[in-house]
Protein backbone atom coordinates (compact mmCIF):
# COMPACT_ATOMS: atom_id res chain seq x y z
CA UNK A 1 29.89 1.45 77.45
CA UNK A 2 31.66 4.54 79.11
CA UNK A 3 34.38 4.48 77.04
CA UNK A 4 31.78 5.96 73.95
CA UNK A 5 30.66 8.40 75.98
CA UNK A 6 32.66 11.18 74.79
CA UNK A 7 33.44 13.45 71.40
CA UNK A 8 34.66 11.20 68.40
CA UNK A 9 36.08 13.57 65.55
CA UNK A 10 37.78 13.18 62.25
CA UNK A 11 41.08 14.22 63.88
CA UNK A 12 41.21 11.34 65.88
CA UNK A 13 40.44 9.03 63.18
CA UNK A 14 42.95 10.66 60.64
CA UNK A 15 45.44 9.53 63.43
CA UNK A 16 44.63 6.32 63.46
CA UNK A 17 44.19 5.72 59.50
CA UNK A 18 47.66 7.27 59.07
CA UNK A 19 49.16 4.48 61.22
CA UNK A 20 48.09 1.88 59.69
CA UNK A 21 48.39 3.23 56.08
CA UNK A 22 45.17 3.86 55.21
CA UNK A 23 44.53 7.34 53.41
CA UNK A 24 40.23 7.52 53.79
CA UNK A 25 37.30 5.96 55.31
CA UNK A 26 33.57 6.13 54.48
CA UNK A 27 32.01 7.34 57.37
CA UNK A 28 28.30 5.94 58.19
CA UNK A 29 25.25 7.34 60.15
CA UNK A 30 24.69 6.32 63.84
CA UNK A 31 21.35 8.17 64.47
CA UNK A 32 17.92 7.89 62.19
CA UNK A 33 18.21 11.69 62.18
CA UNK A 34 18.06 13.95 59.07
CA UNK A 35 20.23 16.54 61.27
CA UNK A 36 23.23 13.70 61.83
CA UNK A 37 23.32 13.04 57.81
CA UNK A 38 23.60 16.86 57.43
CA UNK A 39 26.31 17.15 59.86
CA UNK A 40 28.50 14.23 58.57
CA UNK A 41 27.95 15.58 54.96
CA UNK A 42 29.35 18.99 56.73
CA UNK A 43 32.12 16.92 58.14
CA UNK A 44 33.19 15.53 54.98
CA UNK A 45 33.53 18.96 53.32
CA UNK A 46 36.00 19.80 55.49
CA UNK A 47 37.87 16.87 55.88
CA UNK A 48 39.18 14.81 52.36
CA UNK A 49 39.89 12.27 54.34
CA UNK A 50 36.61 11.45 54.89
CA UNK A 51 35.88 9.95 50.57
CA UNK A 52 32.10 9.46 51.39
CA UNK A 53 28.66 9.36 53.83
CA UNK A 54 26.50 7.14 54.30
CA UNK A 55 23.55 8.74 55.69
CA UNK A 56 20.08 8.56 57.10
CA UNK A 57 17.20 9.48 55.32
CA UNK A 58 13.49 8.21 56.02
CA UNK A 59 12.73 5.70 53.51
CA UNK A 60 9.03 5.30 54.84
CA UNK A 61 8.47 8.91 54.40
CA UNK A 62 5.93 10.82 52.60
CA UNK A 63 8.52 12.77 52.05
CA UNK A 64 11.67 10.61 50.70
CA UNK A 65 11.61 11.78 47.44
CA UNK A 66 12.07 15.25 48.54
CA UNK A 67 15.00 14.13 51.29
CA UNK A 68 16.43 12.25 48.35
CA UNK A 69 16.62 15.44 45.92
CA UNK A 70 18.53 17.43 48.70
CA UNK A 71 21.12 15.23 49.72
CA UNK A 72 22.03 13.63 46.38
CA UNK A 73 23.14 16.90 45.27
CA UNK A 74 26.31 16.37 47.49
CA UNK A 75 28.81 14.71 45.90
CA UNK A 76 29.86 12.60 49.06
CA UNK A 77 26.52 11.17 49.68
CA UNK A 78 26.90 7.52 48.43
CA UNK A 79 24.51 5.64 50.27
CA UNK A 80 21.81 4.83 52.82
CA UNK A 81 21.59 2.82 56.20
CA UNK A 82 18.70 2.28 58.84
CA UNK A 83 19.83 0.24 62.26
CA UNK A 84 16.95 -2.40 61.10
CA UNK A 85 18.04 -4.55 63.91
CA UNK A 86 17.01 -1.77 66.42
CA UNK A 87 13.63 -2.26 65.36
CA UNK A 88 11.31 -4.44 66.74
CA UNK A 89 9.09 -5.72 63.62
CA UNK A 90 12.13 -8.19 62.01
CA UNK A 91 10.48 -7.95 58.90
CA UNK A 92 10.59 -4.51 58.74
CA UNK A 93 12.56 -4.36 55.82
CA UNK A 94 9.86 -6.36 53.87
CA UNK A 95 7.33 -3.12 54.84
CA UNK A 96 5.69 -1.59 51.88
CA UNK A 97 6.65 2.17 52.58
CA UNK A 98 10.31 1.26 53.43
CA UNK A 99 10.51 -0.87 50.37
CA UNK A 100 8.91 2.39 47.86
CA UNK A 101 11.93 4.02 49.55
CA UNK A 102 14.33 1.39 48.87
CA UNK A 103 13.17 1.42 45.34
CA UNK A 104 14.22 5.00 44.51
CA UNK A 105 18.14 4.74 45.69
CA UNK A 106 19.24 3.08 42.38
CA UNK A 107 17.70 6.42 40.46
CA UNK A 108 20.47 8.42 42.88
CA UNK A 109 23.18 5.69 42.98
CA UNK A 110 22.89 4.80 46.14
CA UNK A 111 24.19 1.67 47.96
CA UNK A 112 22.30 0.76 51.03
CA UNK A 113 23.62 -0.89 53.75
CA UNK A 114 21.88 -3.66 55.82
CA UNK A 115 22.30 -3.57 59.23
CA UNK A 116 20.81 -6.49 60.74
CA UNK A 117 21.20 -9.60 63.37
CA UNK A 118 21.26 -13.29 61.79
CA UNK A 119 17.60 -13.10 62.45
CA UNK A 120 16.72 -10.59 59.91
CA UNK A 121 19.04 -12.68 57.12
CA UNK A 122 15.54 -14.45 55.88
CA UNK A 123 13.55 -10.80 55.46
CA UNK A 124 17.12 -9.70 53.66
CA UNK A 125 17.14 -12.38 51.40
CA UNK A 126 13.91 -11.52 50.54
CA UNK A 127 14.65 -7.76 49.96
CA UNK A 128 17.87 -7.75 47.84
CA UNK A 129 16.02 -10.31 45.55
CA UNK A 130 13.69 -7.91 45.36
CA UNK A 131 15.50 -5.18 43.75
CA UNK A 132 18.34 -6.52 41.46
CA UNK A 133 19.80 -3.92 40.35
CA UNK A 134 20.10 -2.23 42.88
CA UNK A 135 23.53 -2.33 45.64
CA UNK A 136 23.67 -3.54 48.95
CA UNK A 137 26.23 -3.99 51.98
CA UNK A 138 25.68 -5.69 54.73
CA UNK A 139 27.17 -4.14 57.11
CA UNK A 140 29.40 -6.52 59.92
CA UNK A 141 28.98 -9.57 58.82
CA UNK A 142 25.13 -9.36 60.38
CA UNK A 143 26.83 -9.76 63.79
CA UNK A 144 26.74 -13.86 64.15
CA UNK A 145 26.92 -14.74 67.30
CA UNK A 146 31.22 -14.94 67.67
CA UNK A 147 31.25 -15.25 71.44
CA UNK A 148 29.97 -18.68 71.15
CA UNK A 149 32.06 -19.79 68.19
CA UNK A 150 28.42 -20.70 66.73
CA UNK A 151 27.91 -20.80 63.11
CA UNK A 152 24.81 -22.26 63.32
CA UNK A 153 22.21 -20.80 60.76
CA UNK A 154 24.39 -17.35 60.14
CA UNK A 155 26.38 -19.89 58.31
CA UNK A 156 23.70 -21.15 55.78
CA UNK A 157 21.55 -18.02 55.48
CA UNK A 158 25.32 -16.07 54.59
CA UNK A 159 25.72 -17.92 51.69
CA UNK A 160 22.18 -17.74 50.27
CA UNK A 161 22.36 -14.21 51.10
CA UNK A 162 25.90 -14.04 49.06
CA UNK A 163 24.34 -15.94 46.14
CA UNK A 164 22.64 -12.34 45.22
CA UNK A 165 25.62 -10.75 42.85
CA UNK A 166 24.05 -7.23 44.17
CA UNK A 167 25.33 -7.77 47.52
CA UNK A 168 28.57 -7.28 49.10
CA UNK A 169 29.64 -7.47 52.93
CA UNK A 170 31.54 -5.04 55.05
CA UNK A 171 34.02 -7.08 57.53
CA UNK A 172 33.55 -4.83 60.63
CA UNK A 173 31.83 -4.66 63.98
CA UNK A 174 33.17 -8.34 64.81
CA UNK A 175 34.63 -7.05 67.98
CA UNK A 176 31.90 -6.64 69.70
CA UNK A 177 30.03 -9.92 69.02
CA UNK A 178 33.35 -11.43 70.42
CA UNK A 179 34.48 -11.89 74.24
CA UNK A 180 35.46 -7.97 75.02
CA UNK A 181 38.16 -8.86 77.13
CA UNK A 182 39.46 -12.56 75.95
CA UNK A 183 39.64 -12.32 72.25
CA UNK A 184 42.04 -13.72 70.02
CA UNK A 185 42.45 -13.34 66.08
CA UNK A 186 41.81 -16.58 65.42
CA UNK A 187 38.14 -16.70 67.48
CA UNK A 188 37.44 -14.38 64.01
CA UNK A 189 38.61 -17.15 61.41
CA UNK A 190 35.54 -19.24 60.78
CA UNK A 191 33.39 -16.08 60.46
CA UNK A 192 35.90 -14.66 57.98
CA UNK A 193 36.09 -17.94 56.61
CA UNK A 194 32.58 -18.58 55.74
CA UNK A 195 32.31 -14.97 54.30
CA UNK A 196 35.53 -15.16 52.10
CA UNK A 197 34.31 -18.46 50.22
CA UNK A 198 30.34 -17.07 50.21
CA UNK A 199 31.69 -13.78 48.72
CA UNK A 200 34.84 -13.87 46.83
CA UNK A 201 37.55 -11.39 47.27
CA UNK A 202 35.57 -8.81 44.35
CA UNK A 203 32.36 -8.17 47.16
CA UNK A 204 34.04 -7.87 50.63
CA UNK A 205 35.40 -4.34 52.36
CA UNK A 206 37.55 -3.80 55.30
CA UNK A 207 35.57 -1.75 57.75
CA UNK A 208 36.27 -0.90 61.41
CA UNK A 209 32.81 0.22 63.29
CA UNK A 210 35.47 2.99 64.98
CA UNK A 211 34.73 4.16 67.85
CA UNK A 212 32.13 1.62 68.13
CA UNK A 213 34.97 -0.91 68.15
CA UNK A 214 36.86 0.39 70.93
CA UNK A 215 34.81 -1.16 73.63
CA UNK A 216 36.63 -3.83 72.71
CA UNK A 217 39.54 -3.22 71.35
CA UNK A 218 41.66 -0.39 69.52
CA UNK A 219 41.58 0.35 65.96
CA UNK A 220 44.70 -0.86 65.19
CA UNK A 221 43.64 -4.08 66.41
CA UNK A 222 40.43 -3.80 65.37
CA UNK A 223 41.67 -3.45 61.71
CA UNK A 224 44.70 -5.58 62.04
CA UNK A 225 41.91 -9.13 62.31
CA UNK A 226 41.46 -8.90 58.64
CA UNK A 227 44.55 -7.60 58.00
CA UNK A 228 46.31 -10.23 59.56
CA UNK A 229 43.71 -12.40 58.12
CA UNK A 230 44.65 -11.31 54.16
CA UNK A 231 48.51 -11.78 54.68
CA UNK A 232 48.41 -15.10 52.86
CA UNK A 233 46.35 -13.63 49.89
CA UNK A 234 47.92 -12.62 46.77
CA UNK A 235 47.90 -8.65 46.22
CA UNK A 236 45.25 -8.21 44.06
CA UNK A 237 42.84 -10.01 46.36
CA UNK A 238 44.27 -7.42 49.36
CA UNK A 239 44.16 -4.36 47.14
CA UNK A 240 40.53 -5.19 46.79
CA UNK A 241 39.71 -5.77 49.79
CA UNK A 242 41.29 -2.76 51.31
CA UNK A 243 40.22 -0.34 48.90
CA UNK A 244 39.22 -0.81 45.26
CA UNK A 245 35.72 -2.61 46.33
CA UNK A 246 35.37 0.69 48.53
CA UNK A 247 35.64 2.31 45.56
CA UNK A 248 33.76 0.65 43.15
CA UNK A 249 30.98 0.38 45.26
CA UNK A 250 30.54 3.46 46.52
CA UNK A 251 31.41 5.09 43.35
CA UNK A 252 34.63 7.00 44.51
């Protein structure tokens, strides 16, 4: 992990979107830290580049609704994450203070983003059933288990997940459920597969988990799995994918 330990800034990324064409990214919390969403929303400001935030803000606070009422006045706030699979209840998503949380973000249009293992997919299910009108992500896929080439019960518990029309999936952070050193594109294509027919070209989003991703590979490569992946798709199916879903969803 020595290779994150070091200053990532929006210079660096501008670089690397310029390379491959790209002209913005949505750039999304790391820490559950108040100070971190502040910062990024700071960030943003001075950077165009940078189209939106998705932030941290304590859903099972007392306090939420006040949190909410600060940082929906910026204009580049357009959505919410927690690292659920960090913590060690897996149905802590299903909690009563996180779900009166969860509850208000449709009031602000906000998307929130599920960050979760395969494990959590049951408790997710659950959630985004929940709450239909209001917008999820789910952020990398929920990190199946790529290394092994395992589908397993990722596979089923994707699709029922996908049956939800609130929910769309972000096609990042595969790297690192992969062999660091000893992947190849195609070690990606079931995953991609299963996701593709689950969620239709209208609900998925490029993503790269930069600098995340470069334990395990750059972000032109990183990147270049699903768009490698969309070269036999018409246009209008890449055009979604690698930007009007971004838009649409996070209201751009």
């Amino acid at each position: 992990m020595n290779i994150l330990k070091r200053d990532f800034l929006p210079d660096e990324l501008e670089k690397e979107l310029h390379q491959i064409d790209f002209s913005g990214s949505i750039a999304v919390q790391a820490r559950q830290s108040i100070e971190e969403t502040r910062w990024l929303l700071a960030l943003s400001d001075q950077n165009k580049f940078i189209r939106g935030i998705v932030g941290w803000i304590d859903l099972t606070s007392h306090s939420v609704k006040e949190q909410l009422a600060e940082f929906s006045n910026h204009p580049k706030l357009v959505g919410v994450r927690h690292v659920v699979h960090d913590e060690p209840d897996d149905y802590f998503m299903l909690r009563e203070d996180f779900l009166q949380g969860i509850s208000l973000l449709k009031k602000y249009d906000l998307v929130y983003e599920i960050l979760i293992f395969p494990k959590h997919l049951p408790a997710a299910i659950r959630l985004v059933k929940m709450f239909p009108e209001q917008t999820f992500i789910l952020d990398h896929l929920a990190k199946p288990d790529i290394k092994s080439g395992t589908l397993g019960l990722w596979h089923e518990k994707i699709r029922e997940l996908a049956s939800f029309p609130n929910v769309s999936c972000k096609l990042s952070g595969m790297v690192t459920e992969a062999n660091w050193q000893h992947w190849k594109k195609e070690d990606f294509h079931p995953f991609l597969k299963t996701v593709f027919s689950a969620f239709g070209t209208s609900r998925l989003l490029i993503g790269s988990d930069w600098p995340v991703c470069t334990v395990a590979g750059s972000y032109q490569d990183v990147m270049g799995i699903v768009l490698d992946y969309l070269d036999k798709m018409d246009q209008e199916d890449k055009e979604k994918v690698t930007g009007k879903n971004a838009q649409q969803l996070y209201s751009l």
